[in-house]
Protein backbone atom coordinates (compact mmCIF):
# COMPACT_ATOMS: atom_id res chain seq x y z
CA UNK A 1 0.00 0.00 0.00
CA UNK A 2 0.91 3.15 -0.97
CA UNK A 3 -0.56 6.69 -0.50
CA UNK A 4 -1.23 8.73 -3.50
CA UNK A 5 -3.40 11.62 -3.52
CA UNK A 6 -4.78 13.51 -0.23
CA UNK A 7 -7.51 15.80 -1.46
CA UNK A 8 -10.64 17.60 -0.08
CA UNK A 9 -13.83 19.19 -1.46
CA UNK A 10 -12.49 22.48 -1.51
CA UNK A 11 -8.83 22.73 -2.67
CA UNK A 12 -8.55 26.77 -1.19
CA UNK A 13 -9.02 25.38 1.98
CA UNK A 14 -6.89 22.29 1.93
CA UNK A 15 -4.50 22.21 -1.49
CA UNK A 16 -4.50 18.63 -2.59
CA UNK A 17 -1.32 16.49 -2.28
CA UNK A 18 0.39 14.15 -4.45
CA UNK A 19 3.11 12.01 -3.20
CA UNK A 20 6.02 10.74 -5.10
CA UNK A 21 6.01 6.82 -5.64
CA UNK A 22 8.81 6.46 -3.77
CA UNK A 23 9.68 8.31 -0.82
CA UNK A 24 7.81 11.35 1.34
CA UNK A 25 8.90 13.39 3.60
CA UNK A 26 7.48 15.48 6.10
CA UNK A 27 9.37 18.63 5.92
CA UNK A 28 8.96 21.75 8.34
CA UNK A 29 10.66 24.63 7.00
CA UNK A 30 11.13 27.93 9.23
CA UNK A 31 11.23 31.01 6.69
CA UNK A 32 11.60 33.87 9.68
CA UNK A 33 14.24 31.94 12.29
CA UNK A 34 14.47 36.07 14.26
CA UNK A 35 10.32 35.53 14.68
CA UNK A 36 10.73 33.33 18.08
CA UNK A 37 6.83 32.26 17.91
CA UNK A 38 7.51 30.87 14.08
CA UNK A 39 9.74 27.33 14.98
CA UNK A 40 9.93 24.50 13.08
CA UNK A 41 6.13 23.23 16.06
CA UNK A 42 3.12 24.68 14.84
CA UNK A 43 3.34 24.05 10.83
CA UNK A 44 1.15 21.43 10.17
CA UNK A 45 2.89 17.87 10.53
CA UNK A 46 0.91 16.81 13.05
CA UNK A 47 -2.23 17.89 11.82
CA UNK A 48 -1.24 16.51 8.63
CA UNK A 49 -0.93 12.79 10.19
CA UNK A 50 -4.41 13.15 12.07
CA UNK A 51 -6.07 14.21 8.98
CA UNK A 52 -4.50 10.36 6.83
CA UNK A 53 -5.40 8.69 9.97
CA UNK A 54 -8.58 9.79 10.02
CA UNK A 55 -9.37 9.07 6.41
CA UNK A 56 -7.81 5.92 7.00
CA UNK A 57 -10.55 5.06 9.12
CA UNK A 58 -9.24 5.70 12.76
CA UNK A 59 -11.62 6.82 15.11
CA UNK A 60 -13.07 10.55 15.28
CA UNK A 61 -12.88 11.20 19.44
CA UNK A 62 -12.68 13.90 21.63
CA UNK A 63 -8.77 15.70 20.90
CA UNK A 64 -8.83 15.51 17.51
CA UNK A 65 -8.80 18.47 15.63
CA UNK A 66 -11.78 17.38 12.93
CA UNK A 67 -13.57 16.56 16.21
CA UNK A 68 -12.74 19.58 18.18
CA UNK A 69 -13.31 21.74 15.73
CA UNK A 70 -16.40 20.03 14.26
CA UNK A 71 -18.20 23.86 13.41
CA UNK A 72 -15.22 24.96 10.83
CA UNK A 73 -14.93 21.76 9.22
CA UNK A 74 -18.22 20.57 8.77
CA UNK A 75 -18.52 21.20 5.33
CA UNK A 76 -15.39 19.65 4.09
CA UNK A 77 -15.14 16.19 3.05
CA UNK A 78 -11.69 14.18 2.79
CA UNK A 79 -10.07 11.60 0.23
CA UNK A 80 -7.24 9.43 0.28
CA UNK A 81 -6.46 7.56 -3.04
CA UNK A 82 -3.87 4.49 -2.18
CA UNK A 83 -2.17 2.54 -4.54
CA UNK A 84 -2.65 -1.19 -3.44
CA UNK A 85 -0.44 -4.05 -3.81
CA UNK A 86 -2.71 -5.30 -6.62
CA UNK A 87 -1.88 -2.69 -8.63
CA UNK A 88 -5.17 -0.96 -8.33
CA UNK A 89 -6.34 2.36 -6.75
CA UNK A 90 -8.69 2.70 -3.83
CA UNK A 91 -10.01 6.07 -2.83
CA UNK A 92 -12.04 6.42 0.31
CA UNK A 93 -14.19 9.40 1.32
CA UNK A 94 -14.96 10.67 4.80
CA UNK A 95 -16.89 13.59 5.57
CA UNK A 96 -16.33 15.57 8.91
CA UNK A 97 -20.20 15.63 9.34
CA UNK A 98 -21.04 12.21 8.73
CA UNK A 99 -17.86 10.47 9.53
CA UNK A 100 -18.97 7.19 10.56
CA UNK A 101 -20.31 7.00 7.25
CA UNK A 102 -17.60 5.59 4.42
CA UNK A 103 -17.65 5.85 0.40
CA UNK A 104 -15.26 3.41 -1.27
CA UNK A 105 -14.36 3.57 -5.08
CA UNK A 106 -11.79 1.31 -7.17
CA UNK A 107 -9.81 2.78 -9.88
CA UNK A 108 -7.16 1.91 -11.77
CA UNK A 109 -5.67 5.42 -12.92
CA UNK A 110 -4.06 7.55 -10.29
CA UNK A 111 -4.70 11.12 -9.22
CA UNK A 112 -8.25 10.90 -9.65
CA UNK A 113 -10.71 13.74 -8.41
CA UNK A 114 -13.92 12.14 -7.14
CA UNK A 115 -15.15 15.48 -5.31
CA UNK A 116 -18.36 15.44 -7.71
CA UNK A 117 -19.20 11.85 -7.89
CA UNK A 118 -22.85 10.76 -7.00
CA UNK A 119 -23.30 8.12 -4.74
CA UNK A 120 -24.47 5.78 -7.26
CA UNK A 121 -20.78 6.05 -8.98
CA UNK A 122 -19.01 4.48 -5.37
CA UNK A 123 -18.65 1.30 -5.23
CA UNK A 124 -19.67 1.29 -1.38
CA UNK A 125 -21.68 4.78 -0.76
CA UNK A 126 -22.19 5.94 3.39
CA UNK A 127 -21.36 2.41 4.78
CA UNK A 128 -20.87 1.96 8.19
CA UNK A 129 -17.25 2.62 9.31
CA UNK A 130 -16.43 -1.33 10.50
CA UNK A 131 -18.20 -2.63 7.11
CA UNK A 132 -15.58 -0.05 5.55
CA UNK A 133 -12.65 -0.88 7.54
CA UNK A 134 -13.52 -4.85 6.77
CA UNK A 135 -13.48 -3.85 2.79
CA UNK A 136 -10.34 -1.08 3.05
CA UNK A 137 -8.47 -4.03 4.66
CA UNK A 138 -9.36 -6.85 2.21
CA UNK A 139 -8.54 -4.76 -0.79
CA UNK A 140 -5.65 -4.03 0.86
């Protein structure tokens, strides 16, 4: 397994990533090293891991920013396209609102934008989050 493409339902909010095929890197850059309250903390690294967690199924609970913070992000739904072992692509869609609810869709070209597919055009549309977890792990 291999991620692909983080992405969200509005790109001016959260830009969409592409990662290489091989490896990624996490990378916190400080551009003003005399501003003492701009380190290398506080970038986004963290929140950058909670967010592929989350769309990787983990459990929305109290300390999580998404679940915090419920009121800015309810709008915004989440995708993570993966490259399985297969050979094939698997994008899964969470929204903050309804996150126990799951959309599934297999691919086979990469950096795909599903933001304006109907549910009809999932292959698994607002499933239960352990029916998704059981599929997400036997595709994987």
């Amino acid at each position: 397994m291999k991620l692909s493409k983080l992405y969200s339902n509005n790109d001016a909010v959260f830009k969409p990533i592409c990662f290489n095929e091989g490896f990624n890197v996490i990378y916190g850059k400080v551009k003003r090293p005399k501003e003492t309250d701009k380190d290398s903390h506080n970038l986004g690294k963290t929140l950058l891991i909670s967010l592929i967690d989350f769309v990787l199924l983990k459990e929305l609970a109290q300390g999580h920013f998404l679940y915090d913070n419920k009121s800015k992000f309810r709008y915004m739904e989440f995708y993570l396209e993966i490259l399985t072992n297969s050979g094939k692509y698997l994008t899964i869609k969470r929204i903050v609102e309804k996150n126990s609810k799951i959309s599934i869709k297999s691919h086979d070209e990469k950096h795909q934008n599903f933001t304006m597919l109907g549910d009809d055009d999932w292959n698994e549309s607002m499933i239960p989050i352990k029916k998704a977890v059981k599929k997400v792990d036997s595709c994987l």
